[in-house]
PDB file of N, CA and C in Angstrom:
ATOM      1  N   UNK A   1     -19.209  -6.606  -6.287  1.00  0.00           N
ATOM      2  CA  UNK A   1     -17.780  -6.764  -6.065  1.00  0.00           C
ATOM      3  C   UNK A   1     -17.563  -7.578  -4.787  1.00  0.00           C
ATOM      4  N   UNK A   2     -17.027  -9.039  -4.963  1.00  0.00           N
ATOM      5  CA  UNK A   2     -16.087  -9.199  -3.602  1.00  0.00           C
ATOM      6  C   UNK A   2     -15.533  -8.825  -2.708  1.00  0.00           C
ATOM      7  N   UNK A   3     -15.715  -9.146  -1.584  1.00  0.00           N
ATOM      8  CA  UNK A   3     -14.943  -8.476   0.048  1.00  0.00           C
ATOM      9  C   UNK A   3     -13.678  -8.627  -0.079  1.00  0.00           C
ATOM     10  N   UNK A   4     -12.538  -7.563   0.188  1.00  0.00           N
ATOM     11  CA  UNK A   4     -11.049  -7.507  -0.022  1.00  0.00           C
ATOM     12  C   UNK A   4     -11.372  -8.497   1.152  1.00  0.00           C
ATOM     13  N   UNK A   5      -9.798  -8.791   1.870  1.00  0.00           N
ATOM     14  CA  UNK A   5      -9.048  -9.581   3.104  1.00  0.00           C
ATOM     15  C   UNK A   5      -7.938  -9.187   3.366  1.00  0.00           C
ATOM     16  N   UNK A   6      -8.052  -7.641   2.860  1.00  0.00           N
ATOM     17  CA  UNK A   6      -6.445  -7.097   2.812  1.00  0.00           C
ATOM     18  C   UNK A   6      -6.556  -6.300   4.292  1.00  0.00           C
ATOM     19  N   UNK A   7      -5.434  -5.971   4.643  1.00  0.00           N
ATOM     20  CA  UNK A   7      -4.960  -4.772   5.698  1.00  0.00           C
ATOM     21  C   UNK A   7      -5.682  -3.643   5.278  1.00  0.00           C
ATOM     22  N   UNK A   8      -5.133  -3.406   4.013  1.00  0.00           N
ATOM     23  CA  UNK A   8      -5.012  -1.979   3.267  1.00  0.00           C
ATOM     24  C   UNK A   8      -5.854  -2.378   2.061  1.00  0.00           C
ATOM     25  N   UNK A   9      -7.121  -1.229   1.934  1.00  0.00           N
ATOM     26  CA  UNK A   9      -7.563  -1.681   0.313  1.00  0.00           C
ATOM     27  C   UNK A   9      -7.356  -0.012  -0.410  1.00  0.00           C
ATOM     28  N   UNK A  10      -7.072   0.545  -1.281  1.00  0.00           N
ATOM     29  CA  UNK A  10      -6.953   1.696  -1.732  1.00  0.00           C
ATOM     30  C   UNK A  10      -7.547   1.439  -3.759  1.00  0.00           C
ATOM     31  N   UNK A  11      -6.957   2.684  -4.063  1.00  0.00           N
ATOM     32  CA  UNK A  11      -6.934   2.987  -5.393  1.00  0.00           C
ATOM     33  C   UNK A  11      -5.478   3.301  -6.463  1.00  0.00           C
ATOM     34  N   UNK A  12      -4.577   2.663  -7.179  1.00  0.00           N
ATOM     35  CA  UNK A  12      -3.854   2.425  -7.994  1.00  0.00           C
ATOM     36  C   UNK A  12      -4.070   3.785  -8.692  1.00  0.00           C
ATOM     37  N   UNK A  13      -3.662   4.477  -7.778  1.00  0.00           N
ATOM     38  CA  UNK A  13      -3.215   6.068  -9.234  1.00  0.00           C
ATOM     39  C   UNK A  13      -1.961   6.106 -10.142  1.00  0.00           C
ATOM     40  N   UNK A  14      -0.869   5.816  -9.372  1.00  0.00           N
ATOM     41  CA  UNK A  14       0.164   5.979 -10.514  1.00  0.00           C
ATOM     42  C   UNK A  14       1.021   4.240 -10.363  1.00  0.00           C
ATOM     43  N   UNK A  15       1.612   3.902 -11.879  1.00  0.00           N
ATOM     44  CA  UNK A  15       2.692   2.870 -11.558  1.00  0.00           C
ATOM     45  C   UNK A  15       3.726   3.091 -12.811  1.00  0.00           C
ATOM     46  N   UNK A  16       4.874   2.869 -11.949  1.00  0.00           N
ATOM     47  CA  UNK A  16       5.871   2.838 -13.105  1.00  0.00           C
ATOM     48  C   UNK A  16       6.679   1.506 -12.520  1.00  0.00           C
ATOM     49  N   UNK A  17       7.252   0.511 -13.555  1.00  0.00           N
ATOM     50  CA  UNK A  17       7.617  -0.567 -13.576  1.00  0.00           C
ATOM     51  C   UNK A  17       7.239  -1.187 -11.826  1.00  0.00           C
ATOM     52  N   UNK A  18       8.094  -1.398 -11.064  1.00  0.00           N
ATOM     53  CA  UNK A  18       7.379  -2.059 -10.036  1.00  0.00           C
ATOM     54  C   UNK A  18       7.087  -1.070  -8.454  1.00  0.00           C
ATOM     55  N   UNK A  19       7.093   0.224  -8.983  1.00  0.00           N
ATOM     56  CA  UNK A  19       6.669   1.275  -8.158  1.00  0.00           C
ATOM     57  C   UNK A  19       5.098   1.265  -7.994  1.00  0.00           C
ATOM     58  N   UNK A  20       4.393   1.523  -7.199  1.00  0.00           N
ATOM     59  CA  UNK A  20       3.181   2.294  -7.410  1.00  0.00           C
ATOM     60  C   UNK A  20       2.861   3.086  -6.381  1.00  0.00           C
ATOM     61  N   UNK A  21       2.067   4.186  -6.630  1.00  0.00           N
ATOM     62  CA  UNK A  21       0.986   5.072  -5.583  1.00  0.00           C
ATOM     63  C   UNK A  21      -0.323   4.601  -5.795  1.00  0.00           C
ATOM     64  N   UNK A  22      -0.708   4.245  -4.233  1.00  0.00           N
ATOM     65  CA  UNK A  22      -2.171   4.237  -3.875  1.00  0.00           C
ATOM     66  C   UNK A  22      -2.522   5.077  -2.946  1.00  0.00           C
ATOM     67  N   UNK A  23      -4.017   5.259  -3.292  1.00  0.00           N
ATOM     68  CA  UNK A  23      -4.364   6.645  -2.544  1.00  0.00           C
ATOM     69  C   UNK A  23      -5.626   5.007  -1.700  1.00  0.00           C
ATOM     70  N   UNK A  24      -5.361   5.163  -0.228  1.00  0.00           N
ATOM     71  CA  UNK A  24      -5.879   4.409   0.536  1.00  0.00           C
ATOM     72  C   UNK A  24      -7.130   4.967   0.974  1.00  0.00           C
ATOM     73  N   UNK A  25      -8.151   3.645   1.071  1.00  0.00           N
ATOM     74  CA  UNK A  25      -9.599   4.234   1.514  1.00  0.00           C
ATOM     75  C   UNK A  25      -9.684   3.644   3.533  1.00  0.00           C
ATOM     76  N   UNK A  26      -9.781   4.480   4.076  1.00  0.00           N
ATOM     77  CA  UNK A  26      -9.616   4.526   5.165  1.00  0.00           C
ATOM     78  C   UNK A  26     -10.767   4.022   6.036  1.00  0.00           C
ATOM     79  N   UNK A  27     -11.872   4.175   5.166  1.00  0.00           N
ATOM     80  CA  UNK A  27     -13.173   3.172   5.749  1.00  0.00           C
ATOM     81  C   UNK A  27     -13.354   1.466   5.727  1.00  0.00           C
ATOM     82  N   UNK A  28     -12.154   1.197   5.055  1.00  0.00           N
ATOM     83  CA  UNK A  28     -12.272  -0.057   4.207  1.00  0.00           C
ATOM     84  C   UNK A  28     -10.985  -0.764   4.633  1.00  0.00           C
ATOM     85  N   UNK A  29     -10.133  -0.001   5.146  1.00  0.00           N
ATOM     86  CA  UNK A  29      -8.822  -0.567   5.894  1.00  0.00           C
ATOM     87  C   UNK A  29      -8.830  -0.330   7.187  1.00  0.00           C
ATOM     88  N   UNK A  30      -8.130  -1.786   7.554  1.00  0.00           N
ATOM     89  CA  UNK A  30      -8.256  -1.820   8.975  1.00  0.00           C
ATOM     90  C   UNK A  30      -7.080  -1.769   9.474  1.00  0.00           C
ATOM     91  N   UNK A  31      -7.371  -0.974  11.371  1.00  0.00           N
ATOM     92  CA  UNK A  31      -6.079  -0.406  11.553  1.00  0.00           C
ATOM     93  C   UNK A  31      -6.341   1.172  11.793  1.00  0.00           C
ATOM     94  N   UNK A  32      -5.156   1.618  12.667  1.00  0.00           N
ATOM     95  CA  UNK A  32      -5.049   3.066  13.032  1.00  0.00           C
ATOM     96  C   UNK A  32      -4.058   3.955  12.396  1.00  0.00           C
ATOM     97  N   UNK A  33      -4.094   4.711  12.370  1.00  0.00           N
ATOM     98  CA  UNK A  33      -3.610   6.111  11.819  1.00  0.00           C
ATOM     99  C   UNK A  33      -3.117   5.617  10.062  1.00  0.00           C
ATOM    100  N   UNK A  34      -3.872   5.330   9.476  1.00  0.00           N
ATOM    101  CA  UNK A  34      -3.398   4.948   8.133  1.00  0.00           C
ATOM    102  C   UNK A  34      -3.431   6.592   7.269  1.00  0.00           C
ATOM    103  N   UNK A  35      -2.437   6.217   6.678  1.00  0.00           N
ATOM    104  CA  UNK A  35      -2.162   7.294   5.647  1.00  0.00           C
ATOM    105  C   UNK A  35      -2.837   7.850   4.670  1.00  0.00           C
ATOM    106  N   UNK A  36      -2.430   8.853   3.856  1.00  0.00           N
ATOM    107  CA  UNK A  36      -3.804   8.940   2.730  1.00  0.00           C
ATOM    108  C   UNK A  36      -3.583   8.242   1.196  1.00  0.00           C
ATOM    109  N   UNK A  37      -2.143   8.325   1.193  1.00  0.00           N
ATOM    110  CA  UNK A  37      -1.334   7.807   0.076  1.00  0.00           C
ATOM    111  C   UNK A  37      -0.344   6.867   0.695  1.00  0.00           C
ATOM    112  N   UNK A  38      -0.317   5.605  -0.434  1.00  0.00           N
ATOM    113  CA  UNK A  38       1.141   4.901   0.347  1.00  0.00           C
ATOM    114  C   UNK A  38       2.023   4.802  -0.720  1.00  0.00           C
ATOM    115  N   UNK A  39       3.151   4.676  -1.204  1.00  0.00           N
ATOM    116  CA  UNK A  39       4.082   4.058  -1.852  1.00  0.00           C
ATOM    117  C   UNK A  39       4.530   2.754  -2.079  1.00  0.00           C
ATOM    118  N   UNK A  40       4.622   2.064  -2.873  1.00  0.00           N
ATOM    119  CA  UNK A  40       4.259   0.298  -2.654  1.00  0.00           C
ATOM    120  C   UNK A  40       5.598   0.399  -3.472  1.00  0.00           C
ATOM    121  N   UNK A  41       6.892  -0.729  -3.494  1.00  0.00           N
ATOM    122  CA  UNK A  41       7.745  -1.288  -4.497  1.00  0.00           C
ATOM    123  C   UNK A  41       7.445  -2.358  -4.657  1.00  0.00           C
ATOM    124  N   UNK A  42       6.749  -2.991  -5.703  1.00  0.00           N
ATOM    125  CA  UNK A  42       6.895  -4.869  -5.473  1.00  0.00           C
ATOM    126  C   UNK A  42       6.361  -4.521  -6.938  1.00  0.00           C
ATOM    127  N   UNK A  43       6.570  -6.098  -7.656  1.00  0.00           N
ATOM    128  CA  UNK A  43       5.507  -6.417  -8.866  1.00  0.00           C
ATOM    129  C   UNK A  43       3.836  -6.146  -8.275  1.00  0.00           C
ATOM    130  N   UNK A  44       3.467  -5.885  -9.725  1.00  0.00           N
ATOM    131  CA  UNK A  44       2.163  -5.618  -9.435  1.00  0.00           C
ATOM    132  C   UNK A  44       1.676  -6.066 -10.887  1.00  0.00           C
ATOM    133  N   UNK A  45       0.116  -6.472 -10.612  1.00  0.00           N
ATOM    134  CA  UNK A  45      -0.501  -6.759 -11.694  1.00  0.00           C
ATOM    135  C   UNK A  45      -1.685  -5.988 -11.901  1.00  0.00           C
ATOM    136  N   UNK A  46      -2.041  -5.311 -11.210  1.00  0.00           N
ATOM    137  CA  UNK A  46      -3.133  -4.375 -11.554  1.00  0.00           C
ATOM    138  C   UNK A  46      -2.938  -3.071 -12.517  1.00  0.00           C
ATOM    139  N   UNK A  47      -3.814  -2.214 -12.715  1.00  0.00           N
ATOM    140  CA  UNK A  47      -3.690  -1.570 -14.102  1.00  0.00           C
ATOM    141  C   UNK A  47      -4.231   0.443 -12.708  1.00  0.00           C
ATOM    142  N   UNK A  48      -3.477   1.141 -13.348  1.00  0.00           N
ATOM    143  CA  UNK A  48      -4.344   2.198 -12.541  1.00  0.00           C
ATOM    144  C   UNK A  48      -5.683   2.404 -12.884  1.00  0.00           C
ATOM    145  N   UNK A  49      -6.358   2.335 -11.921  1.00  0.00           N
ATOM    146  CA  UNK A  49      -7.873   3.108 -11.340  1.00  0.00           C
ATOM    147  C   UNK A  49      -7.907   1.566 -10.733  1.00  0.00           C
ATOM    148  N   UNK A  50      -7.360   0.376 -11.040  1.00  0.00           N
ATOM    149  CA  UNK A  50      -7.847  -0.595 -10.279  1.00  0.00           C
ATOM    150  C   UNK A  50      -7.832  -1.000  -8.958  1.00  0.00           C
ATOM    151  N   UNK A  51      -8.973  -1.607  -7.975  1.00  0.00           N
ATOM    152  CA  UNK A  51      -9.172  -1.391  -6.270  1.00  0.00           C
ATOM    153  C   UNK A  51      -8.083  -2.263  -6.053  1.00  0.00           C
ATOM    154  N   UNK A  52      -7.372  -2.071  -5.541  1.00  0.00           N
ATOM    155  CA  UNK A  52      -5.781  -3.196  -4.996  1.00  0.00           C
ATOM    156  C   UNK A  52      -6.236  -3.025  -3.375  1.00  0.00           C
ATOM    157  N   UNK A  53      -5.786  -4.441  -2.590  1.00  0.00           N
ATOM    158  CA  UNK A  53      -5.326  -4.906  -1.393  1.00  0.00           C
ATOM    159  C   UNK A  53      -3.947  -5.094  -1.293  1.00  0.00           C
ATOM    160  N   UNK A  54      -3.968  -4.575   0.222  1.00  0.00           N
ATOM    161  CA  UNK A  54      -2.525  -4.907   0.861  1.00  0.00           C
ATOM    162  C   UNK A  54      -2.024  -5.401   1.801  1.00  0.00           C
ATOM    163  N   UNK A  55      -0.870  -6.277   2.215  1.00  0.00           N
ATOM    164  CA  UNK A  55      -0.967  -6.701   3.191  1.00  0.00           C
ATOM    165  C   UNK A  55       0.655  -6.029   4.201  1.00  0.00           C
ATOM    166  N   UNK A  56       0.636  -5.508   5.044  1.00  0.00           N
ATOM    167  CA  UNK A  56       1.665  -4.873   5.787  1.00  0.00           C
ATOM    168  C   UNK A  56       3.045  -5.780   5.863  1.00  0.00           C
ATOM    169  N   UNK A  57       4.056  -5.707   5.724  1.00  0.00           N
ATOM    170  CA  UNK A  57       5.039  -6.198   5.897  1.00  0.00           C
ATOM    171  C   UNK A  57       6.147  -5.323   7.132  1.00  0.00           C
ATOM    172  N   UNK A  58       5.926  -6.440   8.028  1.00  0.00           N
ATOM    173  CA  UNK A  58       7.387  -5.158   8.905  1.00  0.00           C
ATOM    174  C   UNK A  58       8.686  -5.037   8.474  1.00  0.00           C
ATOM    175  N   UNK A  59       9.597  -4.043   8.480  1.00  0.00           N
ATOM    176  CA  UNK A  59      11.108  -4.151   8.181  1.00  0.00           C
ATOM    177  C   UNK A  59      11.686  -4.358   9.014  1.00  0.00           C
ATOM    178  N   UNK A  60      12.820  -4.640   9.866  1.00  0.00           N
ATOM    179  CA  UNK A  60      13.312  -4.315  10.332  1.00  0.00           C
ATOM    180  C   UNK A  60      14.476  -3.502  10.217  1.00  0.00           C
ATOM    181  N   UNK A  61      14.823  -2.486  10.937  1.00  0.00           N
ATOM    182  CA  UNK A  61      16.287  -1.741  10.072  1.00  0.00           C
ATOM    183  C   UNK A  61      17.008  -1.020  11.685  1.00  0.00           C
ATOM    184  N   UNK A  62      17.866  -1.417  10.895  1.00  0.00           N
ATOM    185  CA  UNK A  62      19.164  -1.052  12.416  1.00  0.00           C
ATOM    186  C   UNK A  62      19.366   0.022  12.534  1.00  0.00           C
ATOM    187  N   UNK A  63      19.856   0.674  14.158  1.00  0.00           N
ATOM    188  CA  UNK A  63      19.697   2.097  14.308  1.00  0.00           C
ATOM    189  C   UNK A  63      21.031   2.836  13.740  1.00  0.00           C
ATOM    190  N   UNK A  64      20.943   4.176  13.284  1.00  0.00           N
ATOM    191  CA  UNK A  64      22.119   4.818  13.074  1.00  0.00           C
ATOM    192  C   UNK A  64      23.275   5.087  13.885  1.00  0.00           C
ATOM    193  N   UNK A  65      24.255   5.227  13.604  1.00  0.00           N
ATOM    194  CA  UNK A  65      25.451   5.162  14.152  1.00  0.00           C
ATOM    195  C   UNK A  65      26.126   6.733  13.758  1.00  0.00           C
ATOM    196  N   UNK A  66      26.008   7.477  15.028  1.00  0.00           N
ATOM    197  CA  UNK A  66      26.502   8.572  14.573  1.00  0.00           C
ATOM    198  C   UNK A  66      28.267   8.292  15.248  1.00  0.00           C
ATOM    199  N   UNK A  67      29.444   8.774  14.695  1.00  0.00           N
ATOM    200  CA  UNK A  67      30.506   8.507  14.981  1.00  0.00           C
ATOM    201  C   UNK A  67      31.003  10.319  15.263  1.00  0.00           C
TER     202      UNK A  67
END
């Protein structure tokens, strides 16, 4: 098997239309305090049990406004 180049490489357990859960391998992703599971929304083309890469995207999101 080929070397990922991802952030994040995990395992494709569940997908429904452009949802998925990956359960992340933590030896194989680089980076601190990574999770055990992530939640992904985007298209995807992989099938579950298949090894998927990821690459981090930041959000930005504005602070709450309590009134």
């Amino acid at each position: 098997m080929a070397e990922m180049r991802a952030e994040l490489v995990g395992l494709l357990i569940e997908k429904h239309g452009e949802r998925a859960k990956i359960k992340l391998d933590k030896d194989k992703s680089k980076g601190e305090k990574i999770p055990k599971y992530l939640e992904a929304w985007c298209p995807i083309n992989a099938k579950v049990g298949d090894v998927v890469g990821l690459s981090l995207i930041h959000i930005w999101t504005l602070p709450t406004i309590r009134l």
